[in-house]
Each structure stands twice: as structure tokens, then as C-alpha cells.
PDB file of N, CA and C in Angstrom:
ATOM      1  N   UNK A   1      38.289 -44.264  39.623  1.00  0.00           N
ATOM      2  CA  UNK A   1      38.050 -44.534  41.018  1.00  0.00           C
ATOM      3  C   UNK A   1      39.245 -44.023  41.800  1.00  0.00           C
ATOM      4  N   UNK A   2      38.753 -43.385  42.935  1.00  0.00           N
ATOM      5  CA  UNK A   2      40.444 -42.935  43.021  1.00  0.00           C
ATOM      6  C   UNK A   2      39.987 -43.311  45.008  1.00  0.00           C
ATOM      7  N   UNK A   3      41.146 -43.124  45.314  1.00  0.00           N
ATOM      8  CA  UNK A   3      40.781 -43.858  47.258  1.00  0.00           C
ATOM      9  C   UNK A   3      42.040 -42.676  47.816  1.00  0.00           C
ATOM     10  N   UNK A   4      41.285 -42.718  49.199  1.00  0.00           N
ATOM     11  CA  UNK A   4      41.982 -42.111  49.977  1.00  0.00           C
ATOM     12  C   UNK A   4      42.452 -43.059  51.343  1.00  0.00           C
ATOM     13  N   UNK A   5      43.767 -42.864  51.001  1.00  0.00           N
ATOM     14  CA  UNK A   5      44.935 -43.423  52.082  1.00  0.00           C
ATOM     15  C   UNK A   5      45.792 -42.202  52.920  1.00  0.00           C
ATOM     16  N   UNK A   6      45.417 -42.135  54.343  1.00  0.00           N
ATOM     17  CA  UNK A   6      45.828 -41.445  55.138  1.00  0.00           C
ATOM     18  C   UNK A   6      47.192 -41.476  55.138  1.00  0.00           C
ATOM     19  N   UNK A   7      47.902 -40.419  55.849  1.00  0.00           N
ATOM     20  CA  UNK A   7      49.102 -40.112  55.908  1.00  0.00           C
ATOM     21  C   UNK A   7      50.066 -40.441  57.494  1.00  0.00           C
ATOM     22  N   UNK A   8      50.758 -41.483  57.829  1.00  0.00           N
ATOM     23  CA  UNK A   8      50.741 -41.336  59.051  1.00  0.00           C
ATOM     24  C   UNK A   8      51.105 -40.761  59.894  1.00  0.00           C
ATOM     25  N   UNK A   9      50.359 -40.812  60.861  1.00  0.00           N
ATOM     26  CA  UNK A   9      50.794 -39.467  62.427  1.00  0.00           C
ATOM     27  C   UNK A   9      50.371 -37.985  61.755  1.00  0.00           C
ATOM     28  N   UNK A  10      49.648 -37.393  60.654  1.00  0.00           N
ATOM     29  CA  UNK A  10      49.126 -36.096  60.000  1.00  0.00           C
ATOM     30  C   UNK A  10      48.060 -35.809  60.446  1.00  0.00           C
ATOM     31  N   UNK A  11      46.983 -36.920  60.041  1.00  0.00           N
ATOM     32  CA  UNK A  11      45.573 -37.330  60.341  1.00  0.00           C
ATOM     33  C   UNK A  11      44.862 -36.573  59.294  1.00  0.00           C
ATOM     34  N   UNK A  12      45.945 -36.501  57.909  1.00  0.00           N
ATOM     35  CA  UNK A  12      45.307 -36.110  56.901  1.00  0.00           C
ATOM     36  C   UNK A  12      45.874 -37.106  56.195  1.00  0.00           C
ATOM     37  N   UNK A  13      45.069 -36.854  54.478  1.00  0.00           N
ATOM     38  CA  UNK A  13      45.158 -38.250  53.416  1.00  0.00           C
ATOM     39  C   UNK A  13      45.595 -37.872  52.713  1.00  0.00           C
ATOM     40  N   UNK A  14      45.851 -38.656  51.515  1.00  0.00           N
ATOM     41  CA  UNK A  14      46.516 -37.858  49.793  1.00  0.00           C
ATOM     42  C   UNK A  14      45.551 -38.680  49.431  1.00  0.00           C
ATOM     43  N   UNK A  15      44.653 -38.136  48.029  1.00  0.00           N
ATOM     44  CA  UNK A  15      43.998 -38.700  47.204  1.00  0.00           C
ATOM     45  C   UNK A  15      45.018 -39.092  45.813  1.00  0.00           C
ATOM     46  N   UNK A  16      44.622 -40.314  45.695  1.00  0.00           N
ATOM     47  CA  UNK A  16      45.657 -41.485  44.630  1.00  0.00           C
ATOM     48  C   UNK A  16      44.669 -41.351  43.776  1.00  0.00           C
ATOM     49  N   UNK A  17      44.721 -41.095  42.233  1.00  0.00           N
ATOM     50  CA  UNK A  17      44.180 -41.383  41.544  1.00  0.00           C
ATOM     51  C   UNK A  17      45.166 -42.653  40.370  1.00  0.00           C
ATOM     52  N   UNK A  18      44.448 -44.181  39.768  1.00  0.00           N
ATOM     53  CA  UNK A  18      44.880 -44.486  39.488  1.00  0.00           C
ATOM     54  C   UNK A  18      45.431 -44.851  38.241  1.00  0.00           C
ATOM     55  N   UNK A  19      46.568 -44.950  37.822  1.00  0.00           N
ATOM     56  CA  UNK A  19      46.707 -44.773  35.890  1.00  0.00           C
ATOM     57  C   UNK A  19      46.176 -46.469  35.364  1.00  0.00           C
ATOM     58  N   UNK A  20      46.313 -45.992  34.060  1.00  0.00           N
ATOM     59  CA  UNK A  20      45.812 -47.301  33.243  1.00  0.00           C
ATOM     60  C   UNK A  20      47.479 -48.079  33.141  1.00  0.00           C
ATOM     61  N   UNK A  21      47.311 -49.183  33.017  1.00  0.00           N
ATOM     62  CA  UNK A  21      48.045 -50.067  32.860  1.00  0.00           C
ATOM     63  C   UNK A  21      48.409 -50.166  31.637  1.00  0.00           C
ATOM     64  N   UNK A  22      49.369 -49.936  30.763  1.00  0.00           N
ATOM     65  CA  UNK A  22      49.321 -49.849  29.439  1.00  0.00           C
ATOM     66  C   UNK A  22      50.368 -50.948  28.985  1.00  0.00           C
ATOM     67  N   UNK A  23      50.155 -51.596  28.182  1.00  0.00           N
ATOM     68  CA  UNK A  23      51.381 -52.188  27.712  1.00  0.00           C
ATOM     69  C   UNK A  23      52.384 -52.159  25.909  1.00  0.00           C
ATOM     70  N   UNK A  24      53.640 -52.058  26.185  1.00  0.00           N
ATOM     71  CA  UNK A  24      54.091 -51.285  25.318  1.00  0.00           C
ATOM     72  C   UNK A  24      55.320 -51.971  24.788  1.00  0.00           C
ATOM     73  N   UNK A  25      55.153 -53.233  25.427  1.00  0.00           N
ATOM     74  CA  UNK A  25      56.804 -53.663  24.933  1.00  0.00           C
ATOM     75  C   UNK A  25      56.348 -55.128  24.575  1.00  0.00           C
ATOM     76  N   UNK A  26      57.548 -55.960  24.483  1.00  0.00           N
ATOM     77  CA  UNK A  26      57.378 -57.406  23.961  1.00  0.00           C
ATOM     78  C   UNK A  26      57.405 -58.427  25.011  1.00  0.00           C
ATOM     79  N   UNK A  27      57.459 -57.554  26.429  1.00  0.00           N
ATOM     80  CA  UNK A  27      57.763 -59.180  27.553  1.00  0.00           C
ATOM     81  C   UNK A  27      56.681 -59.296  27.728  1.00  0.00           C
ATOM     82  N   UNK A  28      55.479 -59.257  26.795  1.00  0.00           N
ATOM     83  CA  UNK A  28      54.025 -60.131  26.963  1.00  0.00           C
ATOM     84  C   UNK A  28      54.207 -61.299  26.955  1.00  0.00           C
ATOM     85  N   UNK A  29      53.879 -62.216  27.680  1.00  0.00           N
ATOM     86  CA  UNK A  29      53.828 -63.787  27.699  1.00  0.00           C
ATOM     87  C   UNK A  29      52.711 -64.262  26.706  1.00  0.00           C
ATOM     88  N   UNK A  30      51.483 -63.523  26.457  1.00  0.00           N
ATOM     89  CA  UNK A  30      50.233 -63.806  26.287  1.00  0.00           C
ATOM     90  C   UNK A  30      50.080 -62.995  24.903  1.00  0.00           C
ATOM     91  N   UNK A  31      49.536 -63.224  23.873  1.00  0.00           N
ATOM     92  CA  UNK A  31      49.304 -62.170  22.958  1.00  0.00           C
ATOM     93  C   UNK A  31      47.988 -62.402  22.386  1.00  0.00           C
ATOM     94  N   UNK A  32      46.772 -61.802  21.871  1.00  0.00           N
ATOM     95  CA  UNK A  32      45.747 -62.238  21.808  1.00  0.00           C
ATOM     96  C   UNK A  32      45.439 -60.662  20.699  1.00  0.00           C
ATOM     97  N   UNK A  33      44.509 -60.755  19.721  1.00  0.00           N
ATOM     98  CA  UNK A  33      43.940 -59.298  19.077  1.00  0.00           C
ATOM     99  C   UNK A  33      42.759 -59.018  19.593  1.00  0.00           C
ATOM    100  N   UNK A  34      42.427 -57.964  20.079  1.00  0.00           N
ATOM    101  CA  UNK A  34      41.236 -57.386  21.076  1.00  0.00           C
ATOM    102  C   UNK A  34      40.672 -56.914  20.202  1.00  0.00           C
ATOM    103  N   UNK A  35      38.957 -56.545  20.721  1.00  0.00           N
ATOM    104  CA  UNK A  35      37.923 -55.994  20.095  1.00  0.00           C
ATOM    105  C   UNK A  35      37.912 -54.702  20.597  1.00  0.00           C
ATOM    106  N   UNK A  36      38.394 -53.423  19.976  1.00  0.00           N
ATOM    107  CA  UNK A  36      37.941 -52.075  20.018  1.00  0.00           C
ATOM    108  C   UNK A  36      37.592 -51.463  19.100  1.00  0.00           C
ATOM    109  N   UNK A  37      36.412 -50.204  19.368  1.00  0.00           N
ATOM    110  CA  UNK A  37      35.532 -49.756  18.455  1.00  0.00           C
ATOM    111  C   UNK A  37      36.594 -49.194  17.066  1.00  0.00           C
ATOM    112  N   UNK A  38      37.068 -48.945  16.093  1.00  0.00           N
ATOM    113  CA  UNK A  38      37.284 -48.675  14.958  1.00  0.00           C
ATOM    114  C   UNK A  38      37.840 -46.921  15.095  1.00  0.00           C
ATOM    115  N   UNK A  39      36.883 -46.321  15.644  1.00  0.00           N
ATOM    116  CA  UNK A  39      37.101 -44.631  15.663  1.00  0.00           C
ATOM    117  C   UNK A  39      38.302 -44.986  17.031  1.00  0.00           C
ATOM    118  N   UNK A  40      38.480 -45.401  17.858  1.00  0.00           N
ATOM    119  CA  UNK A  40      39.081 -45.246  18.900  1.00  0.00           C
ATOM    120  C   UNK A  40      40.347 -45.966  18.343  1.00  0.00           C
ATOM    121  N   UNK A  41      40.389 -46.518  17.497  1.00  0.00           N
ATOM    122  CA  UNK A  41      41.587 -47.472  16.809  1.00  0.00           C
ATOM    123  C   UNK A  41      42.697 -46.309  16.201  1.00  0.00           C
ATOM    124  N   UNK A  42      41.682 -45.125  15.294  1.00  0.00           N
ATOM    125  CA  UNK A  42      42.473 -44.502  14.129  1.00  0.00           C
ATOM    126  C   UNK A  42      42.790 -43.777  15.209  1.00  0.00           C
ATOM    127  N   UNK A  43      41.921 -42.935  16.168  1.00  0.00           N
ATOM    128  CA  UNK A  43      42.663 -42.024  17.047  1.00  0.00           C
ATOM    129  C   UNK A  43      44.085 -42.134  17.713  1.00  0.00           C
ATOM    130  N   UNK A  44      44.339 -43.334  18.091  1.00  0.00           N
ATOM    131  CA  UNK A  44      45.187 -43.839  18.869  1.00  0.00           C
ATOM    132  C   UNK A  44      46.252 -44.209  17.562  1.00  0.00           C
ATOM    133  N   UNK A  45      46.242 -44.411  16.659  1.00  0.00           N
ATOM    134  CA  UNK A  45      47.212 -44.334  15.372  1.00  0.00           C
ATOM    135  C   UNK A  45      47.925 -43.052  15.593  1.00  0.00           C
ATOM    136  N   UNK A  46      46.552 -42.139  15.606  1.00  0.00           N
ATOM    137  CA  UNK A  46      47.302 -40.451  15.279  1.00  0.00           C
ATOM    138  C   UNK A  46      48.194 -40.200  16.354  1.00  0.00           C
ATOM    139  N   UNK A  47      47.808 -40.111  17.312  1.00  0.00           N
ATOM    140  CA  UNK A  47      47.989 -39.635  18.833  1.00  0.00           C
ATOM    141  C   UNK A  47      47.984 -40.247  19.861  1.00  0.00           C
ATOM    142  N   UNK A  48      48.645 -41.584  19.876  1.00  0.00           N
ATOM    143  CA  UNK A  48      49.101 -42.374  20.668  1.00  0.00           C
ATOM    144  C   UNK A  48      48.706 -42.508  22.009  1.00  0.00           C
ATOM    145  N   UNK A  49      47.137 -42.387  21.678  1.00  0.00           N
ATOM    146  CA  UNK A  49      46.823 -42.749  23.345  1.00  0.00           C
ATOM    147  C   UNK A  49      46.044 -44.126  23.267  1.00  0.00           C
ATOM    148  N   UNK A  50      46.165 -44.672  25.320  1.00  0.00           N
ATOM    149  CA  UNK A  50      45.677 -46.041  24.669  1.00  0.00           C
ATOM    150  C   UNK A  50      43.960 -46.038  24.737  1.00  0.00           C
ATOM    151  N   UNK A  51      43.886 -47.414  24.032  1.00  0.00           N
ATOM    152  CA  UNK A  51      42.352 -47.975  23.743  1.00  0.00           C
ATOM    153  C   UNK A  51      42.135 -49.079  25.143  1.00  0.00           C
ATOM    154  N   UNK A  52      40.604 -48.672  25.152  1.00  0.00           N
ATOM    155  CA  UNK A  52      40.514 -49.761  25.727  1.00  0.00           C
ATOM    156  C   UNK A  52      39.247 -51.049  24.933  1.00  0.00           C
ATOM    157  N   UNK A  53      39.780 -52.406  25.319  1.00  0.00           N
ATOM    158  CA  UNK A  53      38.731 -53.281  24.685  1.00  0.00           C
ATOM    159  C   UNK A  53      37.823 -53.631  24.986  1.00  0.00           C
ATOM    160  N   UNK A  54      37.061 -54.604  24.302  1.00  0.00           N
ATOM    161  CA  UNK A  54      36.146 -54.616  25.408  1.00  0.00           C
ATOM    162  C   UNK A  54      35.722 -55.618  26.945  1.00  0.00           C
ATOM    163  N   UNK A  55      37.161 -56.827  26.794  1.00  0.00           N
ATOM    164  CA  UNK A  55      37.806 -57.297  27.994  1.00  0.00           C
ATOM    165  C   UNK A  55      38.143 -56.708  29.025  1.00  0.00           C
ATOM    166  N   UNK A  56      38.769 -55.208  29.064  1.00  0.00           N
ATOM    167  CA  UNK A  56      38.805 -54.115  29.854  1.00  0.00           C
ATOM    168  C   UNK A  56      40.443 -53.957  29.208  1.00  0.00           C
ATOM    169  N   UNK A  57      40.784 -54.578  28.658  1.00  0.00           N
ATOM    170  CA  UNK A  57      42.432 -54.367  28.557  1.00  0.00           C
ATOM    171  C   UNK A  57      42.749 -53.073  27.810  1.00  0.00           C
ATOM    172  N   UNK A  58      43.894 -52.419  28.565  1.00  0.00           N
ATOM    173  CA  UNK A  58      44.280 -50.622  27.828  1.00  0.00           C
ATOM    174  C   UNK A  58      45.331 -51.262  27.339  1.00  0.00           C
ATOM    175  N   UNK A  59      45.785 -50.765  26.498  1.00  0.00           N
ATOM    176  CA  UNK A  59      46.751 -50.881  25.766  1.00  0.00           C
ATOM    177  C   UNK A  59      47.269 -49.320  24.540  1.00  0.00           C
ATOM    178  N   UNK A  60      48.376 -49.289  24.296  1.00  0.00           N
ATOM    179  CA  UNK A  60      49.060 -48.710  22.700  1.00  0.00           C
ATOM    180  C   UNK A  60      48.721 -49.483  21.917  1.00  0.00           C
ATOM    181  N   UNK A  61      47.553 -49.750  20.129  1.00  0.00           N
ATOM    182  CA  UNK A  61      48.133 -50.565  19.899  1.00  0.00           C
ATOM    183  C   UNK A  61      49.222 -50.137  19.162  1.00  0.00           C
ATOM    184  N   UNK A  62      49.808 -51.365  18.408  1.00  0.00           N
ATOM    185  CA  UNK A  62      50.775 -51.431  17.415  1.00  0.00           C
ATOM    186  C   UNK A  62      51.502 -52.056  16.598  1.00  0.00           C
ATOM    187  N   UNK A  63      50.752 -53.568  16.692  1.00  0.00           N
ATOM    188  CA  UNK A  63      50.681 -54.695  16.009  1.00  0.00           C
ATOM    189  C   UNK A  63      50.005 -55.147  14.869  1.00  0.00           C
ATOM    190  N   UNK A  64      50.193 -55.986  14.149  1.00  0.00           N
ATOM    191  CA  UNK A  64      49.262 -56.378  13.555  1.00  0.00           C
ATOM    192  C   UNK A  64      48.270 -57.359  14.142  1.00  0.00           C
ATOM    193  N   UNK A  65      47.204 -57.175  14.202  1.00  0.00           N
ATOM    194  CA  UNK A  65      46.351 -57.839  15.114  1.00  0.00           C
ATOM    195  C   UNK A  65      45.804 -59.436  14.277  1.00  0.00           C
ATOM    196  N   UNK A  66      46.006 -59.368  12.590  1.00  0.00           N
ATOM    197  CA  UNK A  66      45.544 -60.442  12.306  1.00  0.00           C
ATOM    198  C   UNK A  66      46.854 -62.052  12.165  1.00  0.00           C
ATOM    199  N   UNK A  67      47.980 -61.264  13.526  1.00  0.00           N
ATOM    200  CA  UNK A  67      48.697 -61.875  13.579  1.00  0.00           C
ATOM    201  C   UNK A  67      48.360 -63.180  14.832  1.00  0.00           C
ATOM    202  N   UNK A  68      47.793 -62.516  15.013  1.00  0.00           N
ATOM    203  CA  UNK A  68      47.226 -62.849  16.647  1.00  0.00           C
ATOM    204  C   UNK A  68      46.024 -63.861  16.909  1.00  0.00           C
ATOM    205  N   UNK A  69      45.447 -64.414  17.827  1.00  0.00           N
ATOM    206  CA  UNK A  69      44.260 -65.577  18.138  1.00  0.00           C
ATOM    207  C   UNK A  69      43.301 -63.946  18.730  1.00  0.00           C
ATOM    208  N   UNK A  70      42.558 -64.166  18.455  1.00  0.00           N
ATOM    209  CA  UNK A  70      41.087 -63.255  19.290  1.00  0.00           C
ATOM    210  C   UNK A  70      40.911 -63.343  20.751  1.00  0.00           C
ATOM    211  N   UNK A  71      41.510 -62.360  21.433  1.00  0.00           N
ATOM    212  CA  UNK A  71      40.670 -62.620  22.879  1.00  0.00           C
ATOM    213  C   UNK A  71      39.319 -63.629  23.384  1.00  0.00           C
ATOM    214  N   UNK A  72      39.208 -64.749  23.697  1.00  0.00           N
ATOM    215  CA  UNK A  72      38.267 -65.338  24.309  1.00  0.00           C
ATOM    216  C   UNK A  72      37.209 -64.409  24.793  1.00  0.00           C
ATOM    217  N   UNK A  73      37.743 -63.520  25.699  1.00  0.00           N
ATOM    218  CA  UNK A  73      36.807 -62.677  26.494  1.00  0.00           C
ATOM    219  C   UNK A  73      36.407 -61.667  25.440  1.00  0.00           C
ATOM    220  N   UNK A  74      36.868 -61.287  24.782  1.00  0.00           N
ATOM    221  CA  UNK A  74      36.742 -59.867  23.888  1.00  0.00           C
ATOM    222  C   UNK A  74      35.212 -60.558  22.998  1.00  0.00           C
ATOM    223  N   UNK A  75      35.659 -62.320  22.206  1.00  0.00           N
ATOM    224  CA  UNK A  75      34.692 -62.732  21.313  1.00  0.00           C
ATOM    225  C   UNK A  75      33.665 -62.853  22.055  1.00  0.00           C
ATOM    226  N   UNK A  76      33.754 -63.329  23.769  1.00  0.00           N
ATOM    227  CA  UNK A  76      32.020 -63.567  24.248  1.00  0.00           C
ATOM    228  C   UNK A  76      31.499 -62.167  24.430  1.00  0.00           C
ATOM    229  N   UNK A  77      32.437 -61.648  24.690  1.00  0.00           N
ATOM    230  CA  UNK A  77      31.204 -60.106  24.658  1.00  0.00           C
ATOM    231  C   UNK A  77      30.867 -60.024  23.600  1.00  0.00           C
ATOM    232  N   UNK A  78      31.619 -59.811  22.582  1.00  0.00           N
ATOM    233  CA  UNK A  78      30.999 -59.033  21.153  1.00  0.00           C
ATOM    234  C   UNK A  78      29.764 -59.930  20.601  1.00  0.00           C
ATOM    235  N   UNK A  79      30.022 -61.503  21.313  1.00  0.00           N
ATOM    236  CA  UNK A  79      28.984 -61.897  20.390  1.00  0.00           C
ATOM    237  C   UNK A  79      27.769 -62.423  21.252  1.00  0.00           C
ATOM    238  N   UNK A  80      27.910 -61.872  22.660  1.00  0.00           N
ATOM    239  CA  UNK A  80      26.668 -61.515  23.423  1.00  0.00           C
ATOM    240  C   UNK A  80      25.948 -59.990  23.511  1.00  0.00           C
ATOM    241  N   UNK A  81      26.700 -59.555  22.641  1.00  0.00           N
ATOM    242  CA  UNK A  81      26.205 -57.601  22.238  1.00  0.00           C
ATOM    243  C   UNK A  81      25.253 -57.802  20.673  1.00  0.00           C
ATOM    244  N   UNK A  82      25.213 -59.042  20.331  1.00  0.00           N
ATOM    245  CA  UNK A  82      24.107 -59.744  19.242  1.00  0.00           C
ATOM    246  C   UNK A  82      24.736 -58.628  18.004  1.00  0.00           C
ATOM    247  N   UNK A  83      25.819 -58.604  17.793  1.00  0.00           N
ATOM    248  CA  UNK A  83      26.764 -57.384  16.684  1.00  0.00           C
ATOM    249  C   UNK A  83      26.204 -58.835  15.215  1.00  0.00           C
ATOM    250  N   UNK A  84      25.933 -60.051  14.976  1.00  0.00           N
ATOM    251  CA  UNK A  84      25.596 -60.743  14.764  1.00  0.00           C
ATOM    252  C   UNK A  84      27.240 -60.917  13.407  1.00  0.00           C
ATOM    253  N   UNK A  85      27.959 -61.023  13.934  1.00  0.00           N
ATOM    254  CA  UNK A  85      29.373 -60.856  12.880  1.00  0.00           C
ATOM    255  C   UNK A  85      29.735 -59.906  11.879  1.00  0.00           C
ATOM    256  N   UNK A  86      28.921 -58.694  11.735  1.00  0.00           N
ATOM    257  CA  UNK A  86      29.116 -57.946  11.097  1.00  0.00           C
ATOM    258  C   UNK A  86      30.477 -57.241  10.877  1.00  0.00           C
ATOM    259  N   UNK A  87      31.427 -57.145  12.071  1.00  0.00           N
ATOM    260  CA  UNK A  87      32.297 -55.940  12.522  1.00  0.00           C
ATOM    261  C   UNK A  87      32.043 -54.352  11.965  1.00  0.00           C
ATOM    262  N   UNK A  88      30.570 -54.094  12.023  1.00  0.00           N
ATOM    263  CA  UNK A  88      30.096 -52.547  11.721  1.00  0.00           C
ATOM    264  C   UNK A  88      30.722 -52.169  12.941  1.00  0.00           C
ATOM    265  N   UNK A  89      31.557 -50.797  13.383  1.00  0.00           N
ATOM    266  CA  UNK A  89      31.929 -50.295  14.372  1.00  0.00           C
ATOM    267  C   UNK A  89      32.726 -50.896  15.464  1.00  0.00           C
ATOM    268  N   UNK A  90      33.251 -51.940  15.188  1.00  0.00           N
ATOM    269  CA  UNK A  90      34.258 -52.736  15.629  1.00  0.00           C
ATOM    270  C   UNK A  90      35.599 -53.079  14.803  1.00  0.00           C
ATOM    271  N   UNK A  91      36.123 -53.110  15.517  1.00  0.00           N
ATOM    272  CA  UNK A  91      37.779 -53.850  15.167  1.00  0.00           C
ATOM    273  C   UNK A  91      39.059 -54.223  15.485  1.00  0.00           C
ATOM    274  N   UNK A  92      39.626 -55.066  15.355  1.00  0.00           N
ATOM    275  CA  UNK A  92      40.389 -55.958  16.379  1.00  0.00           C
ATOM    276  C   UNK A  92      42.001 -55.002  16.411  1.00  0.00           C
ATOM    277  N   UNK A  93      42.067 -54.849  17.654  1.00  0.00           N
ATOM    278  CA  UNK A  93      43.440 -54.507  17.593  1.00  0.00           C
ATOM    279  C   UNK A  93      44.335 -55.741  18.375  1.00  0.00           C
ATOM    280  N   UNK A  94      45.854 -55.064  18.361  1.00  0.00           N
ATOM    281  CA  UNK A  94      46.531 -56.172  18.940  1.00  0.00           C
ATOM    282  C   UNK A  94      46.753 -55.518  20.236  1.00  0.00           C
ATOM    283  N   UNK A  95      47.606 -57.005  21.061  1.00  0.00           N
ATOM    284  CA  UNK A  95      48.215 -56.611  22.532  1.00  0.00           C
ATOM    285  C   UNK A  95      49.123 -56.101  22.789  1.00  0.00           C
TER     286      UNK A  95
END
């Protein structure tokens, strides 16, 4: 989504496009292991780009995620997507 904010006294704009929020360090207050798809997990191993879950949260991961409690939000989606506990094509990363 990107918005246009005028420039003042120009009466022209700059188009902002906006970055992902990534988080990468330890001053998380909150730590939780998120639900992202599995292929998007290894990619982001190789080539360090972030994932997103399915809470909306982007992130690096780089944790161990079965260190962690499960996103609240991450478990009601996955288990209103009727995945019925399988984790076929799912898998938890960390924050």
C-alpha cells in the first residue's frame, strides 16, 4: 500500500512506499513461535529474507521456536483453516 503525502508550498507529492517491520534483535518484550508455511521457513534459512505468519507478523527467523508458547493469534487461524493438526505445509517459527 503505498500513500501519497504532498510536499509543502510544491503542490507536488512523493510517493512513500512502506517497509516491513522486521525484528532482529532481543529487546522483544513478547516472544511467542509463529505459524509459517515450511517452504518460506527454509528459504529464509538460505537467504535471509523475512517470513511472514499467519498473525501478519514479518520477521528474520532465528530461534528455536520450540522454545517458545504458540502465538494465540497464529493457533486461531490455523485451526480455523480446518489444517485439522496435521502441520502438512506448516511450521512454527520463532519471534
Amino acid at each position: 500500500m503505498s500513500t501519497l503525502e504532498p510536499e509543502r508550498g510544491t503542490g507536488t507529492g512523493t510517493l512513500v512506499e512502506p517497509t516491513p517491520q522486521t525484528s532482529h534483535g532481543d529487546g522483544d518484550h513478547e516472544r511467542f513461535a509463529h505459524y509459517v508455511q515450511k517452504d518460506k521457513i527454509m528459504a529464509s534459512a538460505l537467504d535471509g529474507t523475512p517470513v511472514v505468519a499467519l498473525c501478519g507478523k514479518v520477521w528474520v527467523p532465528g530461534r528455536d521456536p520450540k522454545k517458545y508458547p504458540v502465538c494465540p493469534m497464529c493457533k486461531e487461524i490455523y485451526e480455523s483453516m480446518g489444517a485439522g493438526g496435521d502441520d502438512q505445509g506448516k511450521g512454527k517459527g520463532d519471534k
